[in-house]
Protein backbone atom coordinates (compact mmCIF):
# COMPACT_ATOMS: atom_id res chain seq x y z
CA UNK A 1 85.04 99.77 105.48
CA UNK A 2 85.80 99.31 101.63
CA UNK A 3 82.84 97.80 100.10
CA UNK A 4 83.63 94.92 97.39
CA UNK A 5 81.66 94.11 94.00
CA UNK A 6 81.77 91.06 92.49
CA UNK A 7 82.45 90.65 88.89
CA UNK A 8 83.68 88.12 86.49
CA UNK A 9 86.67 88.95 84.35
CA UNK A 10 88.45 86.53 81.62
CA UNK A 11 92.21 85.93 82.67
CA UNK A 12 94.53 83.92 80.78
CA UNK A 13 94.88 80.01 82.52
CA UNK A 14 98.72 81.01 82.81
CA UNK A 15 98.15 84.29 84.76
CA UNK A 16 96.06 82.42 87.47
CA UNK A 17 98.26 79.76 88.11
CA UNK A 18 101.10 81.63 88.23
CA UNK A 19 99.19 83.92 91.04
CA UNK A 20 97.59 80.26 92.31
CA UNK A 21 101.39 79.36 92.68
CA UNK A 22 102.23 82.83 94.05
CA UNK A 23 99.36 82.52 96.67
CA UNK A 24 100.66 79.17 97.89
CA UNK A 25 104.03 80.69 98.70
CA UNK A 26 102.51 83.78 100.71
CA UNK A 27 99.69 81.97 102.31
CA UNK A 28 97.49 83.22 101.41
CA UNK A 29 93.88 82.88 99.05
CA UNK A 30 94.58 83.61 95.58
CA UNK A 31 91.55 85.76 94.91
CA UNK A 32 92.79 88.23 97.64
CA UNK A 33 95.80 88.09 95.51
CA UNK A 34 95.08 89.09 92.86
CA UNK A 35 92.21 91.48 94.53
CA UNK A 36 95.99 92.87 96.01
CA UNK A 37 97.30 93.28 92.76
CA UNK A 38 95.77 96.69 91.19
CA UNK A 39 95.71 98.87 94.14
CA UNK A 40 99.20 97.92 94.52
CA UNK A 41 100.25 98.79 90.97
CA UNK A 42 98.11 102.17 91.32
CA UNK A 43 100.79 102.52 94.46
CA UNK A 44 103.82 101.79 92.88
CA UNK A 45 103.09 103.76 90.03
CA UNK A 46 102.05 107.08 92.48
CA UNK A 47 105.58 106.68 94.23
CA UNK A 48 107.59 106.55 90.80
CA UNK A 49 106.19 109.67 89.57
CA UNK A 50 107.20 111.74 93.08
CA UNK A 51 110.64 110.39 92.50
């Protein structure tokens, strides 16, 4: 089980609409979203560099 810790970051108004409008589209809450977003850019990034 991955534990979670809340914190409070400042992002841009644009940025969360634009995952806001993002979230509507896949379903699903923004916040898990954009929770999402890092650990997939971590695992992007790890598959470029084996290329």
């Amino acid at each position: 089980m991955i534990l979670k810790k809340q914190i409070t970051i400042r992002i841009e108004e644009p940025t969360t609409d634009n995952f806001k409008d993002l979230s509507e589209e896949m379903v699903i809450p923004y916040q898990s979203l954009i929770n999402l977003y890092p650990s997939s850019k971590r695992v992007s990034s790890l598959l470029l560099k084996r290329l």
